[in-house]
PDB file of N, CA and C in Angstrom:
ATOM      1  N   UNK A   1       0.819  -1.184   0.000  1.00  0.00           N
ATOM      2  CA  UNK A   1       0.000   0.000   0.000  1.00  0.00           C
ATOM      3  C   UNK A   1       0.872   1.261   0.000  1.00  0.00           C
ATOM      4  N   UNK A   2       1.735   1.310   0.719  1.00  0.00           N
ATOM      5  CA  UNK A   2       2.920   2.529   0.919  1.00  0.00           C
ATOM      6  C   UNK A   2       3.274   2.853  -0.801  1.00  0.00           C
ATOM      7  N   UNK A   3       3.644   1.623  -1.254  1.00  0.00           N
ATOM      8  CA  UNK A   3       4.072   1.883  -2.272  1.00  0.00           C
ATOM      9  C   UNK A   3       3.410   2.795  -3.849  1.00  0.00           C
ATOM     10  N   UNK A   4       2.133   2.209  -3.547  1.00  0.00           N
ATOM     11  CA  UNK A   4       0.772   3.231  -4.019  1.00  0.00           C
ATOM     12  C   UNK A   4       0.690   4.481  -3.788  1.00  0.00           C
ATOM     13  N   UNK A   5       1.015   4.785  -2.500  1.00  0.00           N
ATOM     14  CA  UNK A   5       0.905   6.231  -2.451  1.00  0.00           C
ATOM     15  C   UNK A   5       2.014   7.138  -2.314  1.00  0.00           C
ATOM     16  N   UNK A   6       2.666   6.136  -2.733  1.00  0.00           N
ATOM     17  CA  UNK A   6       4.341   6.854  -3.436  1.00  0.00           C
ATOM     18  C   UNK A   6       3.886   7.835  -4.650  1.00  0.00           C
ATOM     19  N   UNK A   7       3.627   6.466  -5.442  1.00  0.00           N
ATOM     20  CA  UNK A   7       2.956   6.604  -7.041  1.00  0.00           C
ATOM     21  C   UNK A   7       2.088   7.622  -7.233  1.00  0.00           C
ATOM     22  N   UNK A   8       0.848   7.414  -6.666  1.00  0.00           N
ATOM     23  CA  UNK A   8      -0.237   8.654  -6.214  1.00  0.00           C
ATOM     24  C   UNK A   8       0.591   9.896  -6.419  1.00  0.00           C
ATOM     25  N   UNK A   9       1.221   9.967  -5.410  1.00  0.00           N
ATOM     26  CA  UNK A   9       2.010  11.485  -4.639  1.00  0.00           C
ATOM     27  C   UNK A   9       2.730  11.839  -6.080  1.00  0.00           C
ATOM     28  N   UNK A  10       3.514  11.024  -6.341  1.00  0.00           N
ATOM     29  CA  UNK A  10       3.905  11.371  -7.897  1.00  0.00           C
ATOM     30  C   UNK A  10       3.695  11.649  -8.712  1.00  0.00           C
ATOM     31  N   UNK A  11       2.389  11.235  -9.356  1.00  0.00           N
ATOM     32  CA  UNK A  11       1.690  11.576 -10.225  1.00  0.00           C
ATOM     33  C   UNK A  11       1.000  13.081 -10.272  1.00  0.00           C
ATOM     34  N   UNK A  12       0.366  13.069  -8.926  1.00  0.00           N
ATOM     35  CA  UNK A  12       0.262  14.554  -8.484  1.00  0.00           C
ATOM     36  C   UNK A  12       0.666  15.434  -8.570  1.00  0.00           C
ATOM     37  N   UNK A  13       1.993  15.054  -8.327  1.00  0.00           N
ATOM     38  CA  UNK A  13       3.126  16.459  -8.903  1.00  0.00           C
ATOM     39  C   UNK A  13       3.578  16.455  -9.683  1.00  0.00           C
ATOM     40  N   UNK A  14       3.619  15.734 -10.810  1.00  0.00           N
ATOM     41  CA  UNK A  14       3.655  15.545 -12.031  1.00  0.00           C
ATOM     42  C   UNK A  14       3.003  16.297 -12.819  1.00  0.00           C
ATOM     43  N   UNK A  15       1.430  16.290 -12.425  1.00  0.00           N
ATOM     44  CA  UNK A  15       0.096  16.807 -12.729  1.00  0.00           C
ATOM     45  C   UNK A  15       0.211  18.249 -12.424  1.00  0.00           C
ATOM     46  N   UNK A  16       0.363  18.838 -11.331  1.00  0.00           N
ATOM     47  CA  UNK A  16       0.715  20.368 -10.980  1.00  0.00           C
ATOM     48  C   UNK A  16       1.571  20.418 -11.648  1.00  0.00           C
ATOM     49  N   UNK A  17       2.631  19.944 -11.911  1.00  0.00           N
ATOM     50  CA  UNK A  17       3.994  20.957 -12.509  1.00  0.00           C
ATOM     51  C   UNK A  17       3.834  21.208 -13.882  1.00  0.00           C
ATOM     52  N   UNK A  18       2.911  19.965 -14.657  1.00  0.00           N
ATOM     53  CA  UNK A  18       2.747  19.839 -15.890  1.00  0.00           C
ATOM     54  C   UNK A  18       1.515  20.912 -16.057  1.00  0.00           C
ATOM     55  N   UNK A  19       0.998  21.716 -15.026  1.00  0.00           N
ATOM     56  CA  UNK A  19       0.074  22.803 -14.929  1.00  0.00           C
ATOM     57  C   UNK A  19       0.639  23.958 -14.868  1.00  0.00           C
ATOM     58  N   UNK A  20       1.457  24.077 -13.967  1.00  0.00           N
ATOM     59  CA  UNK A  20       1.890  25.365 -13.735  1.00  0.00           C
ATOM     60  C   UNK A  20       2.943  25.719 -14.926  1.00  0.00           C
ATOM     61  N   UNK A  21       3.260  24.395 -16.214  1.00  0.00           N
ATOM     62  CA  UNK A  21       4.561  24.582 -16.598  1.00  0.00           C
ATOM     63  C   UNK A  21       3.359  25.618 -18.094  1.00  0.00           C
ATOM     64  N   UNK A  22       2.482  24.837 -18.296  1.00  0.00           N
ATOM     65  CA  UNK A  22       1.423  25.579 -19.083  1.00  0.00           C
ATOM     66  C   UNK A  22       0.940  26.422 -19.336  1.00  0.00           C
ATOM     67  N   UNK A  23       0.204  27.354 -17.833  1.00  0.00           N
ATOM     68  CA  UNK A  23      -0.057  28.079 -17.717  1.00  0.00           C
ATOM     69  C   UNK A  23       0.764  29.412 -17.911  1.00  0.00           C
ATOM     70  N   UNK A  24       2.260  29.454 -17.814  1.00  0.00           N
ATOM     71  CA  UNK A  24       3.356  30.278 -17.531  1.00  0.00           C
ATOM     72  C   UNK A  24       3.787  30.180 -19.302  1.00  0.00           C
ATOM     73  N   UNK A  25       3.572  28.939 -20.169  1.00  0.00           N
ATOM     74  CA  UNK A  25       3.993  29.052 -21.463  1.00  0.00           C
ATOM     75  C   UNK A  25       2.479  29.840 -22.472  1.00  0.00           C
ATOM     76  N   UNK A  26       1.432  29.001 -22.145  1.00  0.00           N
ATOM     77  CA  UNK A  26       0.666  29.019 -23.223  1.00  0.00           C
ATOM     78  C   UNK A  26      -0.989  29.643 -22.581  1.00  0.00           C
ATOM     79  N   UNK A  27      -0.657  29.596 -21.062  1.00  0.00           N
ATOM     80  CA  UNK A  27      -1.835  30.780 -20.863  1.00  0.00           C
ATOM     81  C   UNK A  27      -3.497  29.791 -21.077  1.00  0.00           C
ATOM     82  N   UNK A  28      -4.195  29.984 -19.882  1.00  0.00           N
ATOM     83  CA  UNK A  28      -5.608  29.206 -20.258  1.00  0.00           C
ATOM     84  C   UNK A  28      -6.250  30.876 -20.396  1.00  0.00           C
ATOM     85  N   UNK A  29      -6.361  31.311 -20.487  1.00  0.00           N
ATOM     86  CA  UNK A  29      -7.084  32.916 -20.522  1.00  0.00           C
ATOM     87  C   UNK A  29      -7.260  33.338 -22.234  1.00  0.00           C
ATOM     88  N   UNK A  30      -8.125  32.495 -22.844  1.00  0.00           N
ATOM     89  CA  UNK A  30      -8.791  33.311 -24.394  1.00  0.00           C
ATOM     90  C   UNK A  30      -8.066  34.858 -24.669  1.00  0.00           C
ATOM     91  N   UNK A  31      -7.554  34.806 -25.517  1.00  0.00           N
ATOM     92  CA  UNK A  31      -7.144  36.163 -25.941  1.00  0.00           C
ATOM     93  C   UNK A  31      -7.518  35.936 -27.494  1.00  0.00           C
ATOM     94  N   UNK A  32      -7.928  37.517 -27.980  1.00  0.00           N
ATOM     95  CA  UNK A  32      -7.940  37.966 -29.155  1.00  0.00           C
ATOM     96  C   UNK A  32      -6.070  37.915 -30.006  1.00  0.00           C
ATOM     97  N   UNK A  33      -5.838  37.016 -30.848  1.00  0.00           N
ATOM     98  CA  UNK A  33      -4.655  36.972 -31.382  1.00  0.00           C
ATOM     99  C   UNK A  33      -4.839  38.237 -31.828  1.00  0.00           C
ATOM    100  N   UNK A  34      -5.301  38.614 -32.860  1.00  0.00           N
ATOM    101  CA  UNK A  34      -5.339  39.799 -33.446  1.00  0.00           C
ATOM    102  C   UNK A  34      -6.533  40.924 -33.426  1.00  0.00           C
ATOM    103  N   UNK A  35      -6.356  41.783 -32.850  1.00  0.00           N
ATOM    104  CA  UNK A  35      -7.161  43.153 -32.703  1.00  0.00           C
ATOM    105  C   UNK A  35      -7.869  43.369 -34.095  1.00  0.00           C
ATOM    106  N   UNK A  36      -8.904  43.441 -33.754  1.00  0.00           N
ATOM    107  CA  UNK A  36      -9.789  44.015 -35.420  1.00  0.00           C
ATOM    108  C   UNK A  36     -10.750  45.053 -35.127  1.00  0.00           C
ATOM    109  N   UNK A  37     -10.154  46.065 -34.899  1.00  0.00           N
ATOM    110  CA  UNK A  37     -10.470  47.472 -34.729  1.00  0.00           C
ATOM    111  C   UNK A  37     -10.109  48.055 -36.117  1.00  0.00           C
ATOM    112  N   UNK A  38     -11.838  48.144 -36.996  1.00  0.00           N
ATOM    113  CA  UNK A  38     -11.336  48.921 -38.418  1.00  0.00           C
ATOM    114  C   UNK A  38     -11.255  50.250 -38.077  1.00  0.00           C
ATOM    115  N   UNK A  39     -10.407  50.999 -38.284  1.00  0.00           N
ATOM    116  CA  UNK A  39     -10.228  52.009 -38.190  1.00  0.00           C
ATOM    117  C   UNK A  39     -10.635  52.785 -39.576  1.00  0.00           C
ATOM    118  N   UNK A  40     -11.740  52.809 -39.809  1.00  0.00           N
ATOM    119  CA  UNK A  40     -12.485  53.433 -41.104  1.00  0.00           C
ATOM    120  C   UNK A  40     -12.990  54.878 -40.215  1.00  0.00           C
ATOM    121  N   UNK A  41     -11.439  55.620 -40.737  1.00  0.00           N
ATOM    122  CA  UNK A  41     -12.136  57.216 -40.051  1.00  0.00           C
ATOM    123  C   UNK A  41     -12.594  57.907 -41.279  1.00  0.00           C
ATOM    124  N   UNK A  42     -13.726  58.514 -40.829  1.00  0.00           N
ATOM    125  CA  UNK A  42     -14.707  59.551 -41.883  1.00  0.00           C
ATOM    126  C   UNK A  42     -15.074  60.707 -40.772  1.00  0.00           C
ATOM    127  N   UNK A  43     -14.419  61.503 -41.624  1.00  0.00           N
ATOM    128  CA  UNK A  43     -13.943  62.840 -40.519  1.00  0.00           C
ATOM    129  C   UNK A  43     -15.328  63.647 -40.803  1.00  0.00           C
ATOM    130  N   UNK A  44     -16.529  64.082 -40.244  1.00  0.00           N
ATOM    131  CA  UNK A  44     -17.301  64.692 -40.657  1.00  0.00           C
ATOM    132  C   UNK A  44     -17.364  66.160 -40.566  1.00  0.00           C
ATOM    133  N   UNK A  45     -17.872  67.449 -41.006  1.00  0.00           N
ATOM    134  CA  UNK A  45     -17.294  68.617 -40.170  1.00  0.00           C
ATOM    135  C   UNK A  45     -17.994  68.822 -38.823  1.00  0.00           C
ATOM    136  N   UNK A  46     -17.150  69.665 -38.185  1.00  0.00           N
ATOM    137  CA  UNK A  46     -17.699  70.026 -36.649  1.00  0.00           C
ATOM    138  C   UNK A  46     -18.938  70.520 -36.382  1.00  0.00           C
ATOM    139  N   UNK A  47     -19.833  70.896 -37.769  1.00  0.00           N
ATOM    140  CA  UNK A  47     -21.320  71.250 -37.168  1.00  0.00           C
ATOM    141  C   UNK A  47     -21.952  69.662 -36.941  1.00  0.00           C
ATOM    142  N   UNK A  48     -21.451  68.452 -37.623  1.00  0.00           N
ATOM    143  CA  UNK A  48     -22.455  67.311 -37.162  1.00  0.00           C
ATOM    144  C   UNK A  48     -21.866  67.196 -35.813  1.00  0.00           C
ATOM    145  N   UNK A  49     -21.763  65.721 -35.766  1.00  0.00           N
ATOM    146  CA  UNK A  49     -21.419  64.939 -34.918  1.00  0.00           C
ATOM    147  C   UNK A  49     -19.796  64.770 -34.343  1.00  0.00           C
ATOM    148  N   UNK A  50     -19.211  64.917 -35.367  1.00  0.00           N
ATOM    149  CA  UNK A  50     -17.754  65.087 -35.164  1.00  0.00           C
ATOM    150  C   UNK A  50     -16.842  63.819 -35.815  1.00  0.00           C
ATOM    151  N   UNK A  51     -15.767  63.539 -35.866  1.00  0.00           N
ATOM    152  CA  UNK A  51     -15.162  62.259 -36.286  1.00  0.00           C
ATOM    153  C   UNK A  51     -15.182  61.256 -35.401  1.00  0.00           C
ATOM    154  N   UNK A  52     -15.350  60.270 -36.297  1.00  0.00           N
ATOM    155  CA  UNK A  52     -15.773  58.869 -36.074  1.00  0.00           C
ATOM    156  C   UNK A  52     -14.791  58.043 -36.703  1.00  0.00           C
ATOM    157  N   UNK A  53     -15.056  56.397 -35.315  1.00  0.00           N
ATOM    158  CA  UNK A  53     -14.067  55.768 -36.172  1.00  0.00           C
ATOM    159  C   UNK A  53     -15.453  54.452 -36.118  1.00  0.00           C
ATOM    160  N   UNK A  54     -15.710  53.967 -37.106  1.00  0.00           N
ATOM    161  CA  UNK A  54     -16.337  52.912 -37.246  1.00  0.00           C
ATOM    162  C   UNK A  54     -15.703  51.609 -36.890  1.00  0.00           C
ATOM    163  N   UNK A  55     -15.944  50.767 -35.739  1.00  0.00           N
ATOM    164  CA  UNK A  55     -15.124  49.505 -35.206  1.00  0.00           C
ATOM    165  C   UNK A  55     -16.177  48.466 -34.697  1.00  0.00           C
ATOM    166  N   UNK A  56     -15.517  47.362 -35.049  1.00  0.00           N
ATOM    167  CA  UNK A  56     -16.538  45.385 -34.138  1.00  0.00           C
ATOM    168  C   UNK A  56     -16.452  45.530 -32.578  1.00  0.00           C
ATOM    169  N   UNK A  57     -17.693  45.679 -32.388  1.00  0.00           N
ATOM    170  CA  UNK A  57     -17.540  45.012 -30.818  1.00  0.00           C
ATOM    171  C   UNK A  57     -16.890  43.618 -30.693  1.00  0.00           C
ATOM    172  N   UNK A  58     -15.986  43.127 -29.515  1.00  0.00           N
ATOM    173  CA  UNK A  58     -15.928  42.027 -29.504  1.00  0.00           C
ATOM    174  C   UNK A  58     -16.206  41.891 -28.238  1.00  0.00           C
ATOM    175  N   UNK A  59     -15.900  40.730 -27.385  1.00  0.00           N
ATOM    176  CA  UNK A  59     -16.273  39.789 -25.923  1.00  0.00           C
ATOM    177  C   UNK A  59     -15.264  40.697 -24.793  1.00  0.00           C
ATOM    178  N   UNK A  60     -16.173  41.517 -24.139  1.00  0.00           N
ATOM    179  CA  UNK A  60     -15.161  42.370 -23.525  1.00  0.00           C
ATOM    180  C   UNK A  60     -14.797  43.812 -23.437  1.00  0.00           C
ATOM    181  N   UNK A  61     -15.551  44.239 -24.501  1.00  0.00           N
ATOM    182  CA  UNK A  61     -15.432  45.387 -25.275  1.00  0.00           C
ATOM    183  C   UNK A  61     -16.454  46.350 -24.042  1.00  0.00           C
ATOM    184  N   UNK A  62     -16.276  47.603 -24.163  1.00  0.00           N
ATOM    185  CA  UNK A  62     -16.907  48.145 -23.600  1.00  0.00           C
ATOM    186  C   UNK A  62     -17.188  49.425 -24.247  1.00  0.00           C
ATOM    187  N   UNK A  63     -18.359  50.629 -24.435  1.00  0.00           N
ATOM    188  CA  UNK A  63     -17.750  51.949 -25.128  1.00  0.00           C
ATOM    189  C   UNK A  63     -16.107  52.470 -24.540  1.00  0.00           C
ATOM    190  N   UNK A  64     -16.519  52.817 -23.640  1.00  0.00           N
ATOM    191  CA  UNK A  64     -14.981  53.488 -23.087  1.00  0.00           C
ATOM    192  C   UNK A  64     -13.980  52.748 -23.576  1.00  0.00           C
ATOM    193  N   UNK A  65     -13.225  51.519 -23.497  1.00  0.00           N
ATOM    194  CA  UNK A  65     -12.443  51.064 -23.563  1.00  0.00           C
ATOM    195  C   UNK A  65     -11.796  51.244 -25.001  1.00  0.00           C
ATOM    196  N   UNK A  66     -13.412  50.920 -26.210  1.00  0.00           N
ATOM    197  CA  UNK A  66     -12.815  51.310 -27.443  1.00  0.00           C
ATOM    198  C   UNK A  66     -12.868  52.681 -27.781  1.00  0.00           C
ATOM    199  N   UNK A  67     -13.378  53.624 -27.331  1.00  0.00           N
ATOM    200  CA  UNK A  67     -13.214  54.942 -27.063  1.00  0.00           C
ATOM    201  C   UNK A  67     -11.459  55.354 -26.755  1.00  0.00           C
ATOM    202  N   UNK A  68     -10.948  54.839 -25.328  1.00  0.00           N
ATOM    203  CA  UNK A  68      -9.656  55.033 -25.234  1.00  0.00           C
ATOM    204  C   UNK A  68      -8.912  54.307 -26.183  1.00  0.00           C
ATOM    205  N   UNK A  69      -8.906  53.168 -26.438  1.00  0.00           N
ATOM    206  CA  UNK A  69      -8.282  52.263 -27.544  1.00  0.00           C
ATOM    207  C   UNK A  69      -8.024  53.154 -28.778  1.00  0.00           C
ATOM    208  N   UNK A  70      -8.883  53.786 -29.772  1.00  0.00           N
ATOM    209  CA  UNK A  70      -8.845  54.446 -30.407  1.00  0.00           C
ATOM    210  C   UNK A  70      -8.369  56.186 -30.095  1.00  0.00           C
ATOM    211  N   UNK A  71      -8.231  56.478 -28.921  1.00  0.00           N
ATOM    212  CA  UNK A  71      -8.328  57.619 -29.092  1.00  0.00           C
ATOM    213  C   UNK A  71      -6.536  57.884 -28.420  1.00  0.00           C
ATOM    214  N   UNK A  72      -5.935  56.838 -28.396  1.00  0.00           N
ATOM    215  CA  UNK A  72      -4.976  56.665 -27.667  1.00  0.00           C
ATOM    216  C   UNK A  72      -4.372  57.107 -26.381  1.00  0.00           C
ATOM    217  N   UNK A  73      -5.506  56.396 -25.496  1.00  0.00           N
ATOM    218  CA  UNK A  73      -5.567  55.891 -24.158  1.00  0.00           C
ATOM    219  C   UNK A  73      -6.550  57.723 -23.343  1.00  0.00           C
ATOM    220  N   UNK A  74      -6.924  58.607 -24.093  1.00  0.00           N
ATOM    221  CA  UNK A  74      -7.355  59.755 -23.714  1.00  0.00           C
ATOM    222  C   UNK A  74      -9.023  59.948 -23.837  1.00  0.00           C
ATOM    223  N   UNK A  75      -9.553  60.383 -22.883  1.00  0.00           N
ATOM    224  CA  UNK A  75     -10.703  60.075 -23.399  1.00  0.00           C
ATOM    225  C   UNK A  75     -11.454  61.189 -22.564  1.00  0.00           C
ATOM    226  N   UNK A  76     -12.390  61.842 -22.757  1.00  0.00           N
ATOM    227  CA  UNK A  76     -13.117  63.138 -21.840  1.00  0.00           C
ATOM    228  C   UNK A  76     -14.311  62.561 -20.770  1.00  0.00           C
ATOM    229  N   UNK A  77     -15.303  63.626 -19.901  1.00  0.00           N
ATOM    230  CA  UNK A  77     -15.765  62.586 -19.217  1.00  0.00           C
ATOM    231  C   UNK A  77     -16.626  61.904 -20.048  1.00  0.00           C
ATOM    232  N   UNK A  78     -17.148  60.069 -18.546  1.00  0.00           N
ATOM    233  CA  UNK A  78     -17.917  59.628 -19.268  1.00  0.00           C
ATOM    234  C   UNK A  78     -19.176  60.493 -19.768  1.00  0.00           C
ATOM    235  N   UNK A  79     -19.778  60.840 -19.510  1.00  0.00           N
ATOM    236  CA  UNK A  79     -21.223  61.462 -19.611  1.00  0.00           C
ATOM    237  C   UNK A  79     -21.032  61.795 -21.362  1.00  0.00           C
ATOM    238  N   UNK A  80     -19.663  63.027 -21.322  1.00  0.00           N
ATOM    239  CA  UNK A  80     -19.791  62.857 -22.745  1.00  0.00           C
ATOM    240  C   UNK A  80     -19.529  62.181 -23.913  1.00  0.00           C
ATOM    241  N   UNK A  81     -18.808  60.723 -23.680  1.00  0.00           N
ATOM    242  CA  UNK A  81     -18.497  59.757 -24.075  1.00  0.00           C
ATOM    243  C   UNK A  81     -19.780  59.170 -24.541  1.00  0.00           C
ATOM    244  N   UNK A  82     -20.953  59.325 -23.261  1.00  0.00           N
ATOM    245  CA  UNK A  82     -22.112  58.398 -23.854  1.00  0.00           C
ATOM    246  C   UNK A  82     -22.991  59.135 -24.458  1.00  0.00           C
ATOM    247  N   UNK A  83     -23.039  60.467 -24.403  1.00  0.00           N
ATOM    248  CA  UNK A  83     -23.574  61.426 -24.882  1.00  0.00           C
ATOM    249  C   UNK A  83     -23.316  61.249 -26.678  1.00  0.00           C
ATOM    250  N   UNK A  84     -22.242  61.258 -26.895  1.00  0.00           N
ATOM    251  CA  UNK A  84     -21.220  61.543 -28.238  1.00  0.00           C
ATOM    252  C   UNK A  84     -21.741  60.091 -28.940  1.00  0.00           C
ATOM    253  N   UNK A  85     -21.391  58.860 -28.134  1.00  0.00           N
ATOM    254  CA  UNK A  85     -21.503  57.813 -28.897  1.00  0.00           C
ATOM    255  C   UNK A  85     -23.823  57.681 -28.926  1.00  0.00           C
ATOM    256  N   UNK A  86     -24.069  58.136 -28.462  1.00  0.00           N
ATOM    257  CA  UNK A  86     -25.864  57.967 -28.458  1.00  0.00           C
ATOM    258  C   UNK A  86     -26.247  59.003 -30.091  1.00  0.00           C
ATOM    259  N   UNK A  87     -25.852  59.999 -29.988  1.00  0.00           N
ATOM    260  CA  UNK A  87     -25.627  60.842 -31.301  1.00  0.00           C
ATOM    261  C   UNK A  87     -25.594  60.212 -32.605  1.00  0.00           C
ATOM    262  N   UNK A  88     -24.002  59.515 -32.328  1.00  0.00           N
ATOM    263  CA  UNK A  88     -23.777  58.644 -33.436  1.00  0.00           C
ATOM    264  C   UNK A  88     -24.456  57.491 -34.111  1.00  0.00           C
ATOM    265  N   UNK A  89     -24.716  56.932 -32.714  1.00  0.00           N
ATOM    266  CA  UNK A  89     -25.439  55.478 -33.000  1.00  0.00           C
ATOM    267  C   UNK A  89     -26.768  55.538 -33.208  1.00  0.00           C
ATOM    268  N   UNK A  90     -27.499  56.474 -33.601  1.00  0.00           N
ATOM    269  CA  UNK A  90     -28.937  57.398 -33.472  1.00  0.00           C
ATOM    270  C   UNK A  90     -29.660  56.566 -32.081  1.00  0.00           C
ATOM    271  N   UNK A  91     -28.729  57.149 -30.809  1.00  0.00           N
ATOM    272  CA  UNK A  91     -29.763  56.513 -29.453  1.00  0.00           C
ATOM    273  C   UNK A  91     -29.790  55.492 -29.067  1.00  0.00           C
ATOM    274  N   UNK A  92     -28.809  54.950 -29.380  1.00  0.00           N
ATOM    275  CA  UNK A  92     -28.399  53.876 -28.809  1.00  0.00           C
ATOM    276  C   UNK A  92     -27.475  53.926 -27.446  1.00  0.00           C
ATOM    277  N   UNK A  93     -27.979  53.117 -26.274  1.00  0.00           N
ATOM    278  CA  UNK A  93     -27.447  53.490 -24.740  1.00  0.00           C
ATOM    279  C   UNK A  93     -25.935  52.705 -25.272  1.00  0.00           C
ATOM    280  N   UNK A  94     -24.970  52.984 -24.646  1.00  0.00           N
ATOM    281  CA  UNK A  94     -23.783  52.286 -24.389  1.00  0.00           C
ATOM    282  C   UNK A  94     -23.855  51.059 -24.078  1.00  0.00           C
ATOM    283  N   UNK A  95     -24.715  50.639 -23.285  1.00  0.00           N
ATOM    284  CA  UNK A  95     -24.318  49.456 -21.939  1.00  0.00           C
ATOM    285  C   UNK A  95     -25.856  48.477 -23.255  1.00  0.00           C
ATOM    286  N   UNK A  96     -26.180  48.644 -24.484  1.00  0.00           N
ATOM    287  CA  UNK A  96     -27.179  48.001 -25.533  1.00  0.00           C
ATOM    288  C   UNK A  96     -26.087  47.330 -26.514  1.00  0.00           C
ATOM    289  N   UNK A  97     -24.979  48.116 -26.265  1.00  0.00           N
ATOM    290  CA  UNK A  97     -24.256  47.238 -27.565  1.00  0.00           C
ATOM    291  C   UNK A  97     -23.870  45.567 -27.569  1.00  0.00           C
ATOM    292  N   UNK A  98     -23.667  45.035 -28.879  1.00  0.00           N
ATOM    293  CA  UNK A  98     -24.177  43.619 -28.647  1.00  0.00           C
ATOM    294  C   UNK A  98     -22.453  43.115 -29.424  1.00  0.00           C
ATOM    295  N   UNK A  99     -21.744  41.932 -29.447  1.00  0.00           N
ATOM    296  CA  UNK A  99     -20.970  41.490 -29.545  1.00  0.00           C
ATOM    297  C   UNK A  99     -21.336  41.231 -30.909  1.00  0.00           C
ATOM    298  N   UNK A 100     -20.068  41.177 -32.197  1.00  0.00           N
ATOM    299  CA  UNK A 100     -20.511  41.046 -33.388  1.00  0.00           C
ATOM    300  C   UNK A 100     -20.753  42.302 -34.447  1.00  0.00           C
ATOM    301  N   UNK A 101     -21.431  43.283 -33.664  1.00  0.00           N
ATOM    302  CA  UNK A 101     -21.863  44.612 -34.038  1.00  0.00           C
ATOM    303  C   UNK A 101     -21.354  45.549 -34.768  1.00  0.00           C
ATOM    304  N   UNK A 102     -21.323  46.544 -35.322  1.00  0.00           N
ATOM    305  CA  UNK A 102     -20.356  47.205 -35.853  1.00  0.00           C
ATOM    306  C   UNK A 102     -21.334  48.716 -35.229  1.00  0.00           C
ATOM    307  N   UNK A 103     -20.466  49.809 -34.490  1.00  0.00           N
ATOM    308  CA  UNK A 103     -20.857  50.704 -34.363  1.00  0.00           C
ATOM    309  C   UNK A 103     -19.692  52.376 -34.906  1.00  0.00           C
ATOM    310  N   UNK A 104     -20.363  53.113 -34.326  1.00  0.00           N
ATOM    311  CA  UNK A 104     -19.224  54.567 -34.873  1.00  0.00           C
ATOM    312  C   UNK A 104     -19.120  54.760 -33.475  1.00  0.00           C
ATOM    313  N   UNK A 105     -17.851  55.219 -32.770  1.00  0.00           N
ATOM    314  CA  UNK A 105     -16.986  55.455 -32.035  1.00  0.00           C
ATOM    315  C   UNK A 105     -16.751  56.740 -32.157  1.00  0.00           C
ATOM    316  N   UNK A 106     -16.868  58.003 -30.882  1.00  0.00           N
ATOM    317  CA  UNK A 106     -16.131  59.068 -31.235  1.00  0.00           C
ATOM    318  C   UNK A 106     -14.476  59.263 -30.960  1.00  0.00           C
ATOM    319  N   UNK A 107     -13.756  60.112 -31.482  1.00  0.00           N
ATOM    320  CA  UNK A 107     -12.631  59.919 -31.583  1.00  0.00           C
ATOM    321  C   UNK A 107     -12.145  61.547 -30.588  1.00  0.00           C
ATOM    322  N   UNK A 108     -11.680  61.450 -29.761  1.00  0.00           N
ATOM    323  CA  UNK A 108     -10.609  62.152 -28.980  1.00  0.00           C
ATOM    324  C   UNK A 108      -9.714  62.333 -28.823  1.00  0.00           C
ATOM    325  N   UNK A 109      -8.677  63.325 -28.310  1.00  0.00           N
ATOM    326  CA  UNK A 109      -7.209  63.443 -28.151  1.00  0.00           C
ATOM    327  C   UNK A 109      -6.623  62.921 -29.640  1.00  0.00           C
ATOM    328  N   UNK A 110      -5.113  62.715 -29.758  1.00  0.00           N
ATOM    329  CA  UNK A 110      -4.609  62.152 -30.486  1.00  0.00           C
ATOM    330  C   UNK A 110      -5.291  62.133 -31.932  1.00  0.00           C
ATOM    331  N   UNK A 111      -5.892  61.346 -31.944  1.00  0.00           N
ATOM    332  CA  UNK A 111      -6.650  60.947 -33.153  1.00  0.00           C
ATOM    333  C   UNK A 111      -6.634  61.772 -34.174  1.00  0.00           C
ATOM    334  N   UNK A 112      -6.835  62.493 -33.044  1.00  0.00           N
ATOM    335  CA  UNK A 112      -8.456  64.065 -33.894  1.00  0.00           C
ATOM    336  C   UNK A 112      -7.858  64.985 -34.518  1.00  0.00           C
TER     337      UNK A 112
END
């Protein structure tokens, strides 16, 4: 019986190390290999809406995030973030957007 739970014990750590050796190479956490943020800017003049960048929601996505993403990392408050993107999207709330989607994004800092 001793000898069993030699084996056991072994295997076990076999099992963790062959986990931890994984996790540290190849990651269990889904990532996007490649970003597919079209950056289709259509600059409109300043009496509409303002410039836009047309981009895919994906799993994760949030307005703000692709707001800063695009606007390179700068972004004004939220209020007018959701303000700007409801405009665009003719009224559409922020927190409605659906994965898959394609919406217009306003563009800040940098960009602009």
């Amino acid at each position: 019986m001793s000898m069993l739970k030699k084996i056991f014990a072994l295997f076990i750590v076999a099992l963790i190390s062959y986990s931890i050796y994984y996790d540290l190479h190849a990651g269990t956490i889904p990532t996007n290999a490649k970003e597919t943020t079209e950056k289709n800017v259509a600059i409109q003049p300043e009496t509409t809406h303002g410039p836009y960048v047309t981009a895919k929601v994906h799993s994760g996505d949030t307005v703000l995030t692709i707001v800063k993403k695009i606007s390179g990392g700068t972004a004004p408050s939220i209020e007018k973030v959701i303000r700007d993107f409801s405009k665009l999207n003719g009224g559409i709330a922020p927190e409605d957007i659906q994965i898959g989607q394609t919406y217009r994004f306003p563009i800040y800092g940098e960009s602009r």
